[in-house]
Protein backbone atom coordinates (compact mmCIF):
# COMPACT_ATOMS: atom_id res chain seq x y z
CA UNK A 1 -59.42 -29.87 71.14
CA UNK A 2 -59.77 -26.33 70.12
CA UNK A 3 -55.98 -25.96 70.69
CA UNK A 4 -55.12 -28.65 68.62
CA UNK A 5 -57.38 -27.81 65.39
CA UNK A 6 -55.76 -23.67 66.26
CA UNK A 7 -52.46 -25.42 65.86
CA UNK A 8 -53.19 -27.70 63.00
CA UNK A 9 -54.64 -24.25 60.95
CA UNK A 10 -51.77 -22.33 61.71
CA UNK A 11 -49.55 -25.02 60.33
CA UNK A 12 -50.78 -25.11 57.35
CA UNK A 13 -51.11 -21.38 56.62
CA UNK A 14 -47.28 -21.55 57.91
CA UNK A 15 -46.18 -23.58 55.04
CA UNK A 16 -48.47 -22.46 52.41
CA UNK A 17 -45.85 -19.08 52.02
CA UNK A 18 -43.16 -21.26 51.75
CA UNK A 19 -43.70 -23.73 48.88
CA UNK A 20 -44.77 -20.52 47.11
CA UNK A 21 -40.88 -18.86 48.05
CA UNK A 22 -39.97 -22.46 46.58
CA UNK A 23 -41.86 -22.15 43.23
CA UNK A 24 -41.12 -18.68 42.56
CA UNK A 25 -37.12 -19.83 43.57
CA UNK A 26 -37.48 -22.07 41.05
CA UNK A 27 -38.95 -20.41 38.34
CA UNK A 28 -36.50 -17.27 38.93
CA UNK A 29 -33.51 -20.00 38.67
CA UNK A 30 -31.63 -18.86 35.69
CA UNK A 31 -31.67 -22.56 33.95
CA UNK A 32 -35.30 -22.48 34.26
CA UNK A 33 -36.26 -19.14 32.96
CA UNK A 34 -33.99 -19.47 30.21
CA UNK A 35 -33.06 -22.71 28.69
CA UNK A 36 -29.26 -23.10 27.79
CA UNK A 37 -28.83 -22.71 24.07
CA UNK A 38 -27.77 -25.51 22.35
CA UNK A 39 -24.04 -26.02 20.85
CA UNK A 40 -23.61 -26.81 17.18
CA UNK A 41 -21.25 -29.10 18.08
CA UNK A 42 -23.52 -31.25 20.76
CA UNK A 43 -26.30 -31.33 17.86
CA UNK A 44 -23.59 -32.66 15.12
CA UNK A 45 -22.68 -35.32 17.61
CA UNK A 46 -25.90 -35.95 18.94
CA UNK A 47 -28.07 -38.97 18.62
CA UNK A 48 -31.08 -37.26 20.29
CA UNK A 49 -33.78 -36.12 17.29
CA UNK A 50 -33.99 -32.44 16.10
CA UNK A 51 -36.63 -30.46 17.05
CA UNK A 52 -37.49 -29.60 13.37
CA UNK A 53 -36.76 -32.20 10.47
CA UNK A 54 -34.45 -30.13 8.14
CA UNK A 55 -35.56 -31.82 5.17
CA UNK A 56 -38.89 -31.91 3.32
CA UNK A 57 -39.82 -34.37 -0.10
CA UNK A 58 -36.63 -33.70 -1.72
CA UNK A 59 -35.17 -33.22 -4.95
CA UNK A 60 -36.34 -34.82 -8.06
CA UNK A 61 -33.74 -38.07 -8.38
CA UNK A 62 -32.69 -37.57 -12.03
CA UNK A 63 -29.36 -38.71 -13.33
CA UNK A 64 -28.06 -37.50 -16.71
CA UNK A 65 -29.95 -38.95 -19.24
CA UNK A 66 -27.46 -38.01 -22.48
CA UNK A 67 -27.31 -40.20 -24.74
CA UNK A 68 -22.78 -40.38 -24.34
CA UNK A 69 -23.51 -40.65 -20.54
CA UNK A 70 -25.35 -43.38 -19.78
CA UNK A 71 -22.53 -46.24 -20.39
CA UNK A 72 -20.90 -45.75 -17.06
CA UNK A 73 -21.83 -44.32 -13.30
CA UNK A 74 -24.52 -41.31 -13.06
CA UNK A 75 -24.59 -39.32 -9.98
CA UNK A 76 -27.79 -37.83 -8.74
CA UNK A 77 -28.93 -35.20 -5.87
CA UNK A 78 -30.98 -36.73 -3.29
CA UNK A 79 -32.49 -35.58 0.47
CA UNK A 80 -30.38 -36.43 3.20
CA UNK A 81 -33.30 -37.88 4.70
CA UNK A 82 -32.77 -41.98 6.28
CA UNK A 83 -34.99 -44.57 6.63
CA UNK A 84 -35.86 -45.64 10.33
CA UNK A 85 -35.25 -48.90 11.63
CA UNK A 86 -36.38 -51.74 9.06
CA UNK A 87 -38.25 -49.39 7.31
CA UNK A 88 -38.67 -49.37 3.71
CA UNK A 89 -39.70 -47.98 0.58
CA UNK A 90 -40.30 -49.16 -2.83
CA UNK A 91 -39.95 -46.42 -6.29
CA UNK A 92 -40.62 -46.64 -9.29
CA UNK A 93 -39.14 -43.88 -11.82
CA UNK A 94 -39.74 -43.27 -15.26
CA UNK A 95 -37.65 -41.18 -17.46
CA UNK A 96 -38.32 -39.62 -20.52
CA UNK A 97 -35.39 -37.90 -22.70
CA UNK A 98 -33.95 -36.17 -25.85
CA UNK A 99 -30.31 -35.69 -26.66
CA UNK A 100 -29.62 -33.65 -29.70
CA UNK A 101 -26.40 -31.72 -30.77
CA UNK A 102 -25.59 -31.06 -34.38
CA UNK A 103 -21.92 -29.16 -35.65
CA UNK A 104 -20.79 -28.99 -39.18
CA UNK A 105 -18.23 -31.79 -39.41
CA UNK A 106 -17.57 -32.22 -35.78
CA UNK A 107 -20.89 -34.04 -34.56
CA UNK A 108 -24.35 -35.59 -35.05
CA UNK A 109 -26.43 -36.63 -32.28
CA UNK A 110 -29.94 -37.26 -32.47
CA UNK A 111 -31.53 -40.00 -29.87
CA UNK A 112 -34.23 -40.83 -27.18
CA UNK A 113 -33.84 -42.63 -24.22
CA UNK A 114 -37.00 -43.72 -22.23
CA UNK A 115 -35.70 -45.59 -18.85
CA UNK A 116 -37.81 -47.20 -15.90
CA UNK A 117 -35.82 -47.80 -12.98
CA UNK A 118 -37.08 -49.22 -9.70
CA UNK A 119 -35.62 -48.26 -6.35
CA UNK A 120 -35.49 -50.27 -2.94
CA UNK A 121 -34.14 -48.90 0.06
CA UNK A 122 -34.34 -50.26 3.51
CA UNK A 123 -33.33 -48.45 6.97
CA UNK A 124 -30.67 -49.63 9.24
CA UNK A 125 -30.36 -48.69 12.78
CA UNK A 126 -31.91 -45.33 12.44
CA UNK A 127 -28.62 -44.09 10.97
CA UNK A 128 -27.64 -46.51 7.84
CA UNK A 129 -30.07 -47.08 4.51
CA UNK A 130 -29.19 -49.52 2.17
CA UNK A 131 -30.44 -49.39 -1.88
CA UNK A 132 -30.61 -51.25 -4.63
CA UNK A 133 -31.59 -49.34 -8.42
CA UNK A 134 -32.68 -51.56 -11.10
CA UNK A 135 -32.59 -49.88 -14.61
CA UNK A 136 -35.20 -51.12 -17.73
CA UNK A 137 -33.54 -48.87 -20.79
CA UNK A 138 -35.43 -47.76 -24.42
CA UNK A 139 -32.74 -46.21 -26.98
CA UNK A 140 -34.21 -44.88 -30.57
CA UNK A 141 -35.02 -42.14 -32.23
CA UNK A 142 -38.57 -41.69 -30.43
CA UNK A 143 -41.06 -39.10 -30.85
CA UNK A 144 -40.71 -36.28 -29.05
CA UNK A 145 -38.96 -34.06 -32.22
CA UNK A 146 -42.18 -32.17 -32.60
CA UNK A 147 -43.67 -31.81 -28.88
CA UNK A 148 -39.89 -30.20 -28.11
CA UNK A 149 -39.91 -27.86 -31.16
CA UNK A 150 -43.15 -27.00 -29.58
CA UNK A 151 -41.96 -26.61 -26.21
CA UNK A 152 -39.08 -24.23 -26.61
CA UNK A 153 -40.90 -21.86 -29.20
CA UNK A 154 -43.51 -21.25 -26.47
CA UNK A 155 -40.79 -20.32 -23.87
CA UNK A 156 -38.54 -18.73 -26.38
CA UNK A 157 -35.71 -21.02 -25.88
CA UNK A 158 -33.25 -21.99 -29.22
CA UNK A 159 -34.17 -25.02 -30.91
CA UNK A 160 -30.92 -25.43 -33.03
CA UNK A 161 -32.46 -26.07 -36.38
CA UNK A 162 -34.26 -28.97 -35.19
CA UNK A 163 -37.00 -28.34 -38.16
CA UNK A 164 -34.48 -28.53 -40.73
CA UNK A 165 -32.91 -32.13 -39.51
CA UNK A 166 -35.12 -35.64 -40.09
CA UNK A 167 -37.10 -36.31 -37.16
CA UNK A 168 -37.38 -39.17 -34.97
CA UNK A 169 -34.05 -40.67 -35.94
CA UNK A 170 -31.19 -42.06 -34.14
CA UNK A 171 -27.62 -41.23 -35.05
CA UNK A 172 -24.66 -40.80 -32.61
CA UNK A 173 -21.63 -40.31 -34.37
CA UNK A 174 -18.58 -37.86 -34.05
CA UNK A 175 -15.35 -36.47 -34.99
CA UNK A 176 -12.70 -36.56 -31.72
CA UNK A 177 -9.83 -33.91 -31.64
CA UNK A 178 -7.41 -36.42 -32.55
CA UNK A 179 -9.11 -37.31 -36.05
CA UNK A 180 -10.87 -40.54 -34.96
CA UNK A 181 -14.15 -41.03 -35.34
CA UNK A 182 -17.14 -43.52 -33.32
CA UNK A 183 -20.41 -44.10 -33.93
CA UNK A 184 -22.68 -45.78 -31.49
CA UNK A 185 -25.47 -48.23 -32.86
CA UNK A 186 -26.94 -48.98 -29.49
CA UNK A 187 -30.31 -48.90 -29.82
CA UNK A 188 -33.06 -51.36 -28.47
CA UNK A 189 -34.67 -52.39 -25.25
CA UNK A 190 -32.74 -54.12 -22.47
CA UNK A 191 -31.62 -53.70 -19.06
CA UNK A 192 -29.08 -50.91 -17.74
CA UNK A 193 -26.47 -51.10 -14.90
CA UNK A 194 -27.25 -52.13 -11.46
CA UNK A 195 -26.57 -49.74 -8.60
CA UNK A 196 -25.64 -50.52 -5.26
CA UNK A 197 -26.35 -48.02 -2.91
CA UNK A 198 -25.00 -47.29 1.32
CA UNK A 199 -25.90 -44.39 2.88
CA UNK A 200 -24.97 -43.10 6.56
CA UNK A 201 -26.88 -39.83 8.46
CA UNK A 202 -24.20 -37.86 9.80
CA UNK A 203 -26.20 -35.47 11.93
CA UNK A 204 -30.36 -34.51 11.21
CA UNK A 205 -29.04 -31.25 11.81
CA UNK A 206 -30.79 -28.51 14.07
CA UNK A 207 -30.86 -24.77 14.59
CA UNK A 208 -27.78 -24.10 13.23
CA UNK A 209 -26.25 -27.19 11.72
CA UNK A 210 -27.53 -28.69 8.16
CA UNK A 211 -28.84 -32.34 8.16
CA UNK A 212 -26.35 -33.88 6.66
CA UNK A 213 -25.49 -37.67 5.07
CA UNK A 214 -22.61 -39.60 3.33
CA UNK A 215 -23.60 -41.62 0.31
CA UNK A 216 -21.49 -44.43 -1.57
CA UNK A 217 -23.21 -46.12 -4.60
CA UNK A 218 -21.52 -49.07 -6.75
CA UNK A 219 -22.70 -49.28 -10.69
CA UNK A 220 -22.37 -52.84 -11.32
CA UNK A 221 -22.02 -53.46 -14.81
CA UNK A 222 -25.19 -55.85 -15.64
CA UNK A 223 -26.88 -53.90 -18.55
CA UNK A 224 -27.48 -55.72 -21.94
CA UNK A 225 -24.76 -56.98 -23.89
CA UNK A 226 -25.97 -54.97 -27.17
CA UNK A 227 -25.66 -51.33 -25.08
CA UNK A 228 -21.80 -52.29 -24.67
CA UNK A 229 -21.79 -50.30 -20.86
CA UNK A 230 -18.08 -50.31 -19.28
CA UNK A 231 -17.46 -53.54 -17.69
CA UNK A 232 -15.92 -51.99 -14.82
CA UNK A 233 -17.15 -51.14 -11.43
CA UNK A 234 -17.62 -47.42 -10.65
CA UNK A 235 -17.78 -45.80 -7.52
CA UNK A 236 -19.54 -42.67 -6.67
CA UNK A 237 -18.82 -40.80 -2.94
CA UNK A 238 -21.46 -38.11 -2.50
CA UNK A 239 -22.50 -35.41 0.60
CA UNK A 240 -26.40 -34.56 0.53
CA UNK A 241 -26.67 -31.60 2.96
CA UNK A 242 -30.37 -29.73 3.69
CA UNK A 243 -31.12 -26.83 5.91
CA UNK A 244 -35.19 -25.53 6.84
CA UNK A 245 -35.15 -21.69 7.06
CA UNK A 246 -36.20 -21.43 10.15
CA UNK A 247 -39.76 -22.69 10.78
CA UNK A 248 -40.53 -21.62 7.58
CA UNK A 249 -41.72 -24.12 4.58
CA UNK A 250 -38.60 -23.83 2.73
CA UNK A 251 -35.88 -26.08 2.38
CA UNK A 252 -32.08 -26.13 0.68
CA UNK A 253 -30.56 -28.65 -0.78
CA UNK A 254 -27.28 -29.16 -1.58
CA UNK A 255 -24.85 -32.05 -3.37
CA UNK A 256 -21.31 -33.14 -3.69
CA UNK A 257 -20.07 -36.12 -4.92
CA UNK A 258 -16.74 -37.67 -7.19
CA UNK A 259 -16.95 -40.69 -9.12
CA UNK A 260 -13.99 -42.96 -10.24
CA UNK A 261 -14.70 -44.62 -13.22
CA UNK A 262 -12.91 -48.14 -14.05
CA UNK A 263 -12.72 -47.58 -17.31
CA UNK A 264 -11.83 -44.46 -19.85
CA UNK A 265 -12.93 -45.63 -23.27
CA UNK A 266 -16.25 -46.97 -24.81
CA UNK A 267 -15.96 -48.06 -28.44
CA UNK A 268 -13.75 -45.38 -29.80
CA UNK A 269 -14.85 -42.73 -27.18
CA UNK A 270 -12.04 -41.24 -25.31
CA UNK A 271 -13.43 -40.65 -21.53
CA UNK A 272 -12.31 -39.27 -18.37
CA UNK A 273 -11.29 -41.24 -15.55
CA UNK A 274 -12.46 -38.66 -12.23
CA UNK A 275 -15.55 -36.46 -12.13
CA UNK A 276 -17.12 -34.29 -9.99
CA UNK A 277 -20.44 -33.35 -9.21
CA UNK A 278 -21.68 -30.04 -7.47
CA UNK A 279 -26.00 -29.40 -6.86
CA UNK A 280 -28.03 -26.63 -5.22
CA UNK A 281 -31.71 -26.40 -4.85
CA UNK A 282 -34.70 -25.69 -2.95
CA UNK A 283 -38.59 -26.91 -1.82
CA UNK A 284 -41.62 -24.86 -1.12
CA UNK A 285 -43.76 -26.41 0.82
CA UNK A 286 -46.82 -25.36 -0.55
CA UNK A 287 -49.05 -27.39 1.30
CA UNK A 288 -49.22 -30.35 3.90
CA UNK A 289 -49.40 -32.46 1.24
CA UNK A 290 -47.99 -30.57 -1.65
CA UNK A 291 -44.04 -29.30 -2.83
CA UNK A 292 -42.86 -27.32 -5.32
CA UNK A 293 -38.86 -28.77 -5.56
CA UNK A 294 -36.42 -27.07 -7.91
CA UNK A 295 -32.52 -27.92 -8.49
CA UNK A 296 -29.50 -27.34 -10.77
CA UNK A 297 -26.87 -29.47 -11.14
CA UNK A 298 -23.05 -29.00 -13.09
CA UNK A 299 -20.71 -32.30 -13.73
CA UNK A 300 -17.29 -31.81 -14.76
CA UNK A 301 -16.61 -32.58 -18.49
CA UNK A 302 -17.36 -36.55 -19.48
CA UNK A 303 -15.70 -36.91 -23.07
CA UNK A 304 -11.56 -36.52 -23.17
CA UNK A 305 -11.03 -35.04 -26.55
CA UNK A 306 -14.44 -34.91 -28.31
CA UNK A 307 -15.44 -31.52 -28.12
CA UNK A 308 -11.55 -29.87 -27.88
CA UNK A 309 -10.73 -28.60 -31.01
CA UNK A 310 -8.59 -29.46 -33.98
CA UNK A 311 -6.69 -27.59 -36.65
CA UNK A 312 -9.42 -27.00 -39.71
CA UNK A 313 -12.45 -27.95 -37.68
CA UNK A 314 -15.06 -25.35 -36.92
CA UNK A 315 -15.15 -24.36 -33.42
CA UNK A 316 -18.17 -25.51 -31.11
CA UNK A 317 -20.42 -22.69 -28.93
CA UNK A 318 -19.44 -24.47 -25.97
CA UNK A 319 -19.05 -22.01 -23.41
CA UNK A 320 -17.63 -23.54 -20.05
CA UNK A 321 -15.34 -26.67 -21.72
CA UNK A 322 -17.79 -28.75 -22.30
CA UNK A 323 -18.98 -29.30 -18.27
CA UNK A 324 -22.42 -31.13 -17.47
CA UNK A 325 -25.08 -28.66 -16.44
CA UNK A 326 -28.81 -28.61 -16.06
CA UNK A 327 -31.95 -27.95 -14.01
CA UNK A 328 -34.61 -30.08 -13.14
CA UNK A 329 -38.00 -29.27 -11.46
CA UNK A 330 -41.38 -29.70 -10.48
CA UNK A 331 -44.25 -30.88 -7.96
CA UNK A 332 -44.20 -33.77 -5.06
CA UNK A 333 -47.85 -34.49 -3.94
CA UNK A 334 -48.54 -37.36 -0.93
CA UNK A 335 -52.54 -37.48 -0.91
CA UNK A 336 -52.20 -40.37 1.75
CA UNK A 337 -48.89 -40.67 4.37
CA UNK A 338 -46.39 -43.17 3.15
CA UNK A 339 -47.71 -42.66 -0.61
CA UNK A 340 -45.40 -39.91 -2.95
CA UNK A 341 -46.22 -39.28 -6.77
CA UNK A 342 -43.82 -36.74 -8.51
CA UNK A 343 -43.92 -35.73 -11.55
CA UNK A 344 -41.42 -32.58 -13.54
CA UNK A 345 -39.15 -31.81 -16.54
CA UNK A 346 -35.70 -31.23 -16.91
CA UNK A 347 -33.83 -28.66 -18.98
CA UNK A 348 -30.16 -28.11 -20.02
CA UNK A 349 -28.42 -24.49 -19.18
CA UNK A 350 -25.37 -23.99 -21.15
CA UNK A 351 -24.23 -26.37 -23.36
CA UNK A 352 -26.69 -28.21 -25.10
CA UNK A 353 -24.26 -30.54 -27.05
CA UNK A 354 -23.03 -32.14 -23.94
CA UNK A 355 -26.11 -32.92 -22.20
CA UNK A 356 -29.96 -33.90 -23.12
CA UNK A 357 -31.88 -31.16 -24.97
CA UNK A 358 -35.52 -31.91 -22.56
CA UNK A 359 -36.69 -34.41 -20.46
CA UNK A 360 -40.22 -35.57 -18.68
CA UNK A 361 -39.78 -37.38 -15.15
CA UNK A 362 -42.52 -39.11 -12.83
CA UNK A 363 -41.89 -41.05 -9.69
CA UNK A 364 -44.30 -42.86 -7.39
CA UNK A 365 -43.07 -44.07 -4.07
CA UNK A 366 -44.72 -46.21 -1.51
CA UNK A 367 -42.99 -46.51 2.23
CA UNK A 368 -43.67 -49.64 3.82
């Protein structure tokens, strides 16, 4: 008996050294100690989710406002960010905007637009979103004359005149390069276009790979008979790229899109045909529930021949050929998960007569 419990004892310190020499064999194996780093190329191809999300809130969604740019397609930056699986969300965006531009003999614009649009998106199979953007329009000559005034003598930006023109009036007329004339009467309520929206996830990106997602959106000419929008379909082909710094609450954003327009000519306004569309921004995550989001945005040139010059007309102080350009910011809060309320302005950079002078933006989006 004593023999047998001897033996048993012995067995057990026996093997007790061994599945140690096994653990510490295992722990010195090289795969163990040190995982293998991942290739940029297996996270760009893989399904599997990043560690990190490389996106925050976003960017603000603002398309140009301008008075001359809202009768055919408007591109816009967005997050790369999808949907999962029959998930969806529900926005509604408000939009409130000045255009103003004023040359001796060459131009007179002076309008508000105040829009309401209402955005429904739906996820697809983890990868795929669809959207739909309904548009509620206000054109006039609105109120804001004296608040803007205001605004840009505080930050000691110009205010072209504005005190010595009537306020609070709408007039959009112009003299094209070619010695024609238009003038646009389109104010009034109504609905704008409709906009179709698919959107793929390419890759959620990873250590060294941006998230990154392909975007096509449709505008499907449906807006009120009295704005007289292009009755062609437009199509818009967009990239929306983000990369985290690190772990760090900081986020980059970045846009690229082109947009073929059906048609090249509202009323008497001479259009072009193929535009691009370049953005660049960033989000500070200020808080769990709080982001500071900041982006600016350049289109190519919109009008054909209204801002070239002609032979006894004073030249404009347009400075890069009359290109799209502006910068929009401001702060994302969700108090509750699921529940987003934005709210920012938006500025132009260079050339105020081709794009809107100020702008106020709110959003409030619910996820169901």
């Amino acid at each position: 008996m004593r023999l047998a419990i001897s033996l048993t004892l012995a067995g057990l310190l026996a093997s007790l050294p061994l599945a140690g020499s096994s653990a510490r064999a295992e722990e010195a194996t090289p795969e163990a100690a040190a995982p293998k780093e991942a290739d940029p190329t297996e996270i760009l191809l893989s399904d599997e989710e990043a560690g990190i999300a490389q996106w925050g809130r976003g960017p603000l969604e603002i398309a140009d406002p301008y008075i001359l740019a809202l009768y055919r397609a408007r591109p816009w930056a967005t997050s790369p960010e999808i949907l999962p699986h029959l998930k969806g969300s529900v926005a509604l965006h408000g939009l409130w905007s000045n255009s103003y531009a004023f040359e001796t003999n060459r131009m007179a614009i002076d309008a508000e637009v105040r829009q309401l649009s209402m955005t429904f998106r739906l996820g697809i199979a983890d990868r795929f979103q669809a959207g739909l953007h309904v548009n509620y329009q206000w054109r006039g000559g609105g109120s804001m004359d004296g608040f803007i005034q205001n605004f840009h003598k505080r930050f000691g930006l110009p205010n072209a005149d504005r005190r010595r023109r009537p306020r609070h009036r709408y007039l959009v007329t112009g003299l094209q390069a070619d010695g024609t004339t238009f003038e646009l009467d389109h104010k009034g309520w109504g609905f704008g276009d409709v906009v179709l929206e698919g959107r793929g996830l390419i890759t959620k990106g990873g250590d060294w790979v941006p998230a990154l997602t392909g975007t096509v959106r449709l505008r499907i000419p449906t807006a009120r008979s009295k704005f007289d929008v292009s009755d062609g379909v437009d199509w818009t082909f967009g990239l929306d790229a983000s990369k985290r710094l690190g772990s760090l609450p900081l986020i980059v954003y970045s846009s690229l899109a082109y947009t073929y327009y059906d048609e090249t000519r509202i009323d008497d306004l001479e259009l072009q045909r193929h535009r691009g569309f370049f953005s660049i921004g960033a989000e500070w995550e200020i808080l769990p529930i709080l982001s500071f989001t900041v982006h600016t945005w350049v289109e190519t040139r919109r009008e054909t021949i209204l801002w070239k010059d002609r032979s006894g007309i004073p030249k404009t102080d347009l400075l890069v050929g009359n290109w799209i350009s502006y910068i929009a910011g401001g702060f994302k809060l969700e108090p509750t998960q699921g529940l987003t309320i934005e709210a920012g302005v938006l500025e132009n950079l260079v050339d105020p007569e081709t794009t809107a002078d100020f702008g106020l933006f709110f959003s409030v989006t619910l996820e169901l």
